[in-house]
N, C-alpha and C. Protein backbone atom coordinates (compact mmCIF):
# COMPACT_ATOMS: atom_id res chain seq x y z
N UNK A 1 -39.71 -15.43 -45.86
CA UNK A 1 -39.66 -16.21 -47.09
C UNK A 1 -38.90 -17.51 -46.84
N UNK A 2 -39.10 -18.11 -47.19
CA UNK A 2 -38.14 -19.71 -47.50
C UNK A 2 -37.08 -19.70 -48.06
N UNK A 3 -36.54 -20.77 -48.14
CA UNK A 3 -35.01 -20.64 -48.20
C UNK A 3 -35.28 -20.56 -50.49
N UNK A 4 -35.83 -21.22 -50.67
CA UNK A 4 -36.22 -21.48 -52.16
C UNK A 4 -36.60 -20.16 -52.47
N UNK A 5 -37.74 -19.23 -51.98
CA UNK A 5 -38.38 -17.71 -52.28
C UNK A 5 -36.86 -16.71 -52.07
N UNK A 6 -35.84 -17.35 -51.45
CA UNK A 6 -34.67 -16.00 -50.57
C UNK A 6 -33.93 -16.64 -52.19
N UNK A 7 -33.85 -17.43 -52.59
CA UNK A 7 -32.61 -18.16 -53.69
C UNK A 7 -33.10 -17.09 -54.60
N UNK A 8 -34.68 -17.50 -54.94
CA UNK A 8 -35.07 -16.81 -56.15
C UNK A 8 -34.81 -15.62 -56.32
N UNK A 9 -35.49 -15.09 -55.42
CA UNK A 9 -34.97 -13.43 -55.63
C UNK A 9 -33.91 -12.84 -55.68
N UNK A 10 -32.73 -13.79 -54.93
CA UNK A 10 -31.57 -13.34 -54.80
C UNK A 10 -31.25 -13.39 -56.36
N UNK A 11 -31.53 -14.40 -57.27
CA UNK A 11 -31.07 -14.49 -58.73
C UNK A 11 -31.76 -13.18 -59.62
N UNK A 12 -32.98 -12.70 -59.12
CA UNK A 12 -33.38 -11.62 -59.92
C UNK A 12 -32.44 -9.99 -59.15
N UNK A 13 -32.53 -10.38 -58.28
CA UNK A 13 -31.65 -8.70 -58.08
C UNK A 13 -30.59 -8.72 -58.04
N UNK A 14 -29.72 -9.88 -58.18
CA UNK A 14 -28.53 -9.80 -59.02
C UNK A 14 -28.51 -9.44 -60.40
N UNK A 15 -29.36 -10.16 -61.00
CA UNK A 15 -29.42 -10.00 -62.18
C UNK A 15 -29.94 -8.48 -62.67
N UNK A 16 -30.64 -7.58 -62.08
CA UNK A 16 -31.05 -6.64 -62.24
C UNK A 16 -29.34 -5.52 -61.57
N UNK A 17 -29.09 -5.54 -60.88
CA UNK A 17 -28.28 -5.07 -60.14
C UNK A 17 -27.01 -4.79 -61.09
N UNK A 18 -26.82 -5.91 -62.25
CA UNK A 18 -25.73 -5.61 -62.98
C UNK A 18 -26.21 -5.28 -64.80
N UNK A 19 -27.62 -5.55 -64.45
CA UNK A 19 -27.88 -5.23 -65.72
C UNK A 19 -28.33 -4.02 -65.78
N UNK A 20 -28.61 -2.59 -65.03
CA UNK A 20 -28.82 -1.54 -64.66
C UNK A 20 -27.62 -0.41 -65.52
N UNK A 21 -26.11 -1.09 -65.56
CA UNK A 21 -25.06 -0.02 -65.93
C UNK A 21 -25.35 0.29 -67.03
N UNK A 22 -25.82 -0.17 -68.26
CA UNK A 22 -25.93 0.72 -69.06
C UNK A 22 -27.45 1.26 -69.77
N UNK A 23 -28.09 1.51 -68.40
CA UNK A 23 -29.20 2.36 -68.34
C UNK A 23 -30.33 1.20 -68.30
N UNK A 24 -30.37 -0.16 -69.42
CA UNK A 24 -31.43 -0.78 -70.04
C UNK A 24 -31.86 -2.02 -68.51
N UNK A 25 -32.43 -2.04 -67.62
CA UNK A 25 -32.55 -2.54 -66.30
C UNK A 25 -32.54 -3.77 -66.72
N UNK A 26 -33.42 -3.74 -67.87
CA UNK A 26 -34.33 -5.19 -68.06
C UNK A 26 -32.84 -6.23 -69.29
N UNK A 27 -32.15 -5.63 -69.27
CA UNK A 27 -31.41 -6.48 -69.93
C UNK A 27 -29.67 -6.55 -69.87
N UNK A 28 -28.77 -7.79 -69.74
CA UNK A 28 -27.74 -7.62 -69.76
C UNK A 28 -26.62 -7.26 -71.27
N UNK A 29 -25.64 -6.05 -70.79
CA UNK A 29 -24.53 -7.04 -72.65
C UNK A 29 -23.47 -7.25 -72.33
N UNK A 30 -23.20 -7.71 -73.17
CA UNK A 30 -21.74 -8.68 -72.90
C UNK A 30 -20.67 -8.35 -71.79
N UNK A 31 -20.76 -6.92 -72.14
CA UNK A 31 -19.97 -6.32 -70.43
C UNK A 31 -20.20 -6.29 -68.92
N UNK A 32 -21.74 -6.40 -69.26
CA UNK A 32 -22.37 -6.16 -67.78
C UNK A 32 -22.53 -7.96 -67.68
N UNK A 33 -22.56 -8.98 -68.45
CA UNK A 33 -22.83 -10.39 -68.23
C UNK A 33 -20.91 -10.60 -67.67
N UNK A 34 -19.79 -9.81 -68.17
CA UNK A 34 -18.68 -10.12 -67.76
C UNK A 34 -18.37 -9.81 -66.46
N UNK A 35 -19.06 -8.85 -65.97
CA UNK A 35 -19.07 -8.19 -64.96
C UNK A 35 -19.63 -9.05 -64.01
N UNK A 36 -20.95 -9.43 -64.12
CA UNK A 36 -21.34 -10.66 -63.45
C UNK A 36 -20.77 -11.71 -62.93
N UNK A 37 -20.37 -12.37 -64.36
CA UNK A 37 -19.84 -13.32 -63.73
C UNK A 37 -18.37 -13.25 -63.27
N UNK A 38 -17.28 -12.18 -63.47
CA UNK A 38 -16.05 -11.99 -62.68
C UNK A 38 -16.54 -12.03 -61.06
N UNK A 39 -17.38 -10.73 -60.89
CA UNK A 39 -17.86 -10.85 -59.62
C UNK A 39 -18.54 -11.98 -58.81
N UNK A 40 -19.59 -12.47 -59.01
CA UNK A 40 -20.91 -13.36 -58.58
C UNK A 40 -20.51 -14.89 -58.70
N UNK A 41 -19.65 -15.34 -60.09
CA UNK A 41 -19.07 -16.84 -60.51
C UNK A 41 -17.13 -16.93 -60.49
N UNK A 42 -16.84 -16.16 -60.01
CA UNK A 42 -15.29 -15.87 -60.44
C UNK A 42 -15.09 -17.70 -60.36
N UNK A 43 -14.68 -18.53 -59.55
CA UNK A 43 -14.25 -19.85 -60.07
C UNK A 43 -14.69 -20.61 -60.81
N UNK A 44 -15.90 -20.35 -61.58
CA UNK A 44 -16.56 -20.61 -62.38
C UNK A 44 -15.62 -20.34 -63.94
N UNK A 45 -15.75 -18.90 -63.81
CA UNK A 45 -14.71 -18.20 -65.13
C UNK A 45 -13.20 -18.60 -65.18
N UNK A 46 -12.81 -18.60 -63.48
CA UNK A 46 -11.71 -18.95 -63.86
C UNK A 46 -11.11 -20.78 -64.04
N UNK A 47 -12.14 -21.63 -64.23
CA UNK A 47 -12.31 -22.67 -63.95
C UNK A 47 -12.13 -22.86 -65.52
N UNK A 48 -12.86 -22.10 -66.27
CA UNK A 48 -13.02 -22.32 -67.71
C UNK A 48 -11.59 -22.30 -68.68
N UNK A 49 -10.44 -21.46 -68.04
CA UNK A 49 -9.22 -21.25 -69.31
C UNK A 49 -9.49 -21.09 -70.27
N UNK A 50 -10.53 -20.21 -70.73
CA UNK A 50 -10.40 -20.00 -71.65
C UNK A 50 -10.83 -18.25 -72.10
N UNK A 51 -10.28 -17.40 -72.49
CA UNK A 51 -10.21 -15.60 -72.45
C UNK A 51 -11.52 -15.12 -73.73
N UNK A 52 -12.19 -16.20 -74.08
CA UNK A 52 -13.11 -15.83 -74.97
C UNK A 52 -14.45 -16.12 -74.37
N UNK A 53 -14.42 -17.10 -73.03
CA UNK A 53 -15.48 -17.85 -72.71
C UNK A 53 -17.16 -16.47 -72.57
N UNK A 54 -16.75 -15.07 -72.73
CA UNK A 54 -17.65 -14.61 -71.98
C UNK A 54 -18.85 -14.35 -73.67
N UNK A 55 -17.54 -14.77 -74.29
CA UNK A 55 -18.25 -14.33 -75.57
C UNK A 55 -19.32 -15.29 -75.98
N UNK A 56 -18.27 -16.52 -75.97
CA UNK A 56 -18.82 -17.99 -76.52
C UNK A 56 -20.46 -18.71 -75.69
N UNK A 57 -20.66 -18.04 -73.91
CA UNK A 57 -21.84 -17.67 -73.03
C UNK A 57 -22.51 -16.94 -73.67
N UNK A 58 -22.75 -15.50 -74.21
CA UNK A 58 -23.41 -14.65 -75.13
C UNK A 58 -23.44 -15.20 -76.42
N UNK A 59 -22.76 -15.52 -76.85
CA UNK A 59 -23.57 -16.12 -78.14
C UNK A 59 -24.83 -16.94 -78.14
N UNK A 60 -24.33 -18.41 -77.38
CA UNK A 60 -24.88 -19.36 -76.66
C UNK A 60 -26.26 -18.73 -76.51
N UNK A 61 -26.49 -17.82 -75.43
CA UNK A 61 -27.30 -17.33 -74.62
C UNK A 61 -28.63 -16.31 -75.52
N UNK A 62 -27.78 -15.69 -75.93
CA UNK A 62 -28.71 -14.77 -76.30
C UNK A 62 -29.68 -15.64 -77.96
N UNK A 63 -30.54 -15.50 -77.80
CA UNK A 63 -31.79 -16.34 -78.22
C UNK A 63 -32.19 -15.48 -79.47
N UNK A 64 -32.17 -14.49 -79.59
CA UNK A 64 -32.75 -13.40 -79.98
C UNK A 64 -31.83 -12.70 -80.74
N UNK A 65 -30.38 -12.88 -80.69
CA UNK A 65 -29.60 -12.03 -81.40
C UNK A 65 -29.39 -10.59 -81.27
N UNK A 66 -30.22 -9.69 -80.19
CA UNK A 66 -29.69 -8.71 -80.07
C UNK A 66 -28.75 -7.88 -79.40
N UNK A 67 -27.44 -9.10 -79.00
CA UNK A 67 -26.22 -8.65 -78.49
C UNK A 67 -26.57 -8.23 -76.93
N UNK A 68 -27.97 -8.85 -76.29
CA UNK A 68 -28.56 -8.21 -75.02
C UNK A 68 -28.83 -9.57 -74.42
N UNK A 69 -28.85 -9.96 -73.18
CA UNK A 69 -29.37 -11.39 -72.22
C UNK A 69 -30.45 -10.72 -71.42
N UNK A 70 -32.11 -11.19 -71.75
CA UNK A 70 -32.82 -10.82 -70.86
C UNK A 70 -33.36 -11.71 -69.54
N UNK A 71 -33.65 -11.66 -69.18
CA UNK A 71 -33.75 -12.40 -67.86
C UNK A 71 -33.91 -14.05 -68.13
N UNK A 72 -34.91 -14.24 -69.19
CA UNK A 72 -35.04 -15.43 -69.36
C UNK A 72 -34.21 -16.23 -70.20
N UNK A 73 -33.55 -15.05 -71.01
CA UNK A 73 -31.95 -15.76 -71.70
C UNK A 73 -30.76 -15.77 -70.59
N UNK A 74 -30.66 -15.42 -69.53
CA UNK A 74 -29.84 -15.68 -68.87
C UNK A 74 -30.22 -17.11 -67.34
N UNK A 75 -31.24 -17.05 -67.81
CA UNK A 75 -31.68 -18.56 -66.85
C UNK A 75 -31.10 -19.74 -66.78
N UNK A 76 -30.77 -19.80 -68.45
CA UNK A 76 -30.47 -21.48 -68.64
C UNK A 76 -28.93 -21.79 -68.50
N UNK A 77 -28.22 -20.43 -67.93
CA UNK A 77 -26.85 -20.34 -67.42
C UNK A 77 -27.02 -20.60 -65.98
N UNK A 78 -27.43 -20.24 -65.24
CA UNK A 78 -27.50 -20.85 -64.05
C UNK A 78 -28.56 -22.12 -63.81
N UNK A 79 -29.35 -22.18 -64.22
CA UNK A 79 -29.90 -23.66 -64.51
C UNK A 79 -28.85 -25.28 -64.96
N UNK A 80 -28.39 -24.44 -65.82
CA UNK A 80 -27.08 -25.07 -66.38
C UNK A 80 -25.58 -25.74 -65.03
N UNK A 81 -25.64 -24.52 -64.67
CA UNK A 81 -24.77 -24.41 -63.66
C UNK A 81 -24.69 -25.30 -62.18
N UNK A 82 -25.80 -24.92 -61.81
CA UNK A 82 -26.48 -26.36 -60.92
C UNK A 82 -26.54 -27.12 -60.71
N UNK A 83 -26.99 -27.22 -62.67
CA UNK A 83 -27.24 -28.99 -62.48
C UNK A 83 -25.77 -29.42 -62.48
N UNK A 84 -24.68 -28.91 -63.08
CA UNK A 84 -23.50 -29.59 -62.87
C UNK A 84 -22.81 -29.58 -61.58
N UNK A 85 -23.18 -28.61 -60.91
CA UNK A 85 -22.83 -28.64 -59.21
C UNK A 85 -23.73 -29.90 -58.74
N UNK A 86 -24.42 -30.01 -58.96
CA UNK A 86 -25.57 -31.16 -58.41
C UNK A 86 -25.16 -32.14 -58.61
N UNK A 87 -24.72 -32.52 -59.80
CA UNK A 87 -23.71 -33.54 -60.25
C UNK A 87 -22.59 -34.09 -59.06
N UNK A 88 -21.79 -32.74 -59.18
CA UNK A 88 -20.42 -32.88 -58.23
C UNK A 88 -20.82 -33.47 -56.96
N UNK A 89 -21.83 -32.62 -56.21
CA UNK A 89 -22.31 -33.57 -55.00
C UNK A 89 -22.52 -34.73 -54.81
N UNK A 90 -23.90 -35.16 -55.79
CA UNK A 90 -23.77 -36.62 -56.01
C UNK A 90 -22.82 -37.20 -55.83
N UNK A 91 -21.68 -36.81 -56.85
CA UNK A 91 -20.47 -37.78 -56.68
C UNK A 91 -19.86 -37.74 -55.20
N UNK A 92 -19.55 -36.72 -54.38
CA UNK A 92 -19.13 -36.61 -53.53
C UNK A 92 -19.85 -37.05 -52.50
N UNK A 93 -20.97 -37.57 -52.60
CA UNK A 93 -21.75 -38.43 -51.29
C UNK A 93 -21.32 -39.43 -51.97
N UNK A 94 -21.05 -39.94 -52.74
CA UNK A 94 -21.20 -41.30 -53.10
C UNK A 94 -19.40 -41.26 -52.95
N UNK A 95 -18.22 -40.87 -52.97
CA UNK A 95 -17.11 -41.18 -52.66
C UNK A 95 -17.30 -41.28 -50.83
N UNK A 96 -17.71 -40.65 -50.27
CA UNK A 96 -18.31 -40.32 -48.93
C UNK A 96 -19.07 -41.70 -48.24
N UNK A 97 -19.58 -42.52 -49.05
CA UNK A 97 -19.69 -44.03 -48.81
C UNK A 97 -18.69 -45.08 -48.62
N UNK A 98 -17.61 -44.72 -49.13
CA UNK A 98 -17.25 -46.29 -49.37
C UNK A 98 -16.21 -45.75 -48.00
């Protein structure tokens, strides 16, 4: 597979991998999305300061209201995520110039 096909999948069997604990495969809740991201984003979470952030992500996130993130409600968190890393780089080639 390619380096793009190895990314992808790696995001679905993570995502499956923690959304499995409480039986429902196909979907995360708020515990198993905390769980996630302590594990998988920890400087991410801990970047945030703030002890509600996992809630204020699930709210955000979940589309649907049923207290559950399914695969495609949890996309636009790492989509999200990216693009602001993508950001940081930018900047950092461009301090990397002068």
């Amino acid at each position: 597979m390619t380096a793009m096909e190895n990314s992808m999948e790696s995001l679905i069997v993570t995502f499956h991998r923690y959304a499995k604990d409480d039986g429902d495969k196909r979907t995360l809740t708020k515990k198993e999305l905390k769980k996630l991201l302590e594990t998988e984003l920890p400087n991410f979470l801990k970047a945030q300061n703030n002890p509600k952030i996992v809630d204020s992500i699930m709210t955000d996130l979940d589309l649907n209201k049923d207290d559950k993130l399914d695969f495609e409600e949890f996309i636009p968190l790492i989509a999200g995520l990216s693009m602001a890393c993508e950001k940081c780089y930018n900047l950092s080639l461009k301090k990397g110039k002068k």
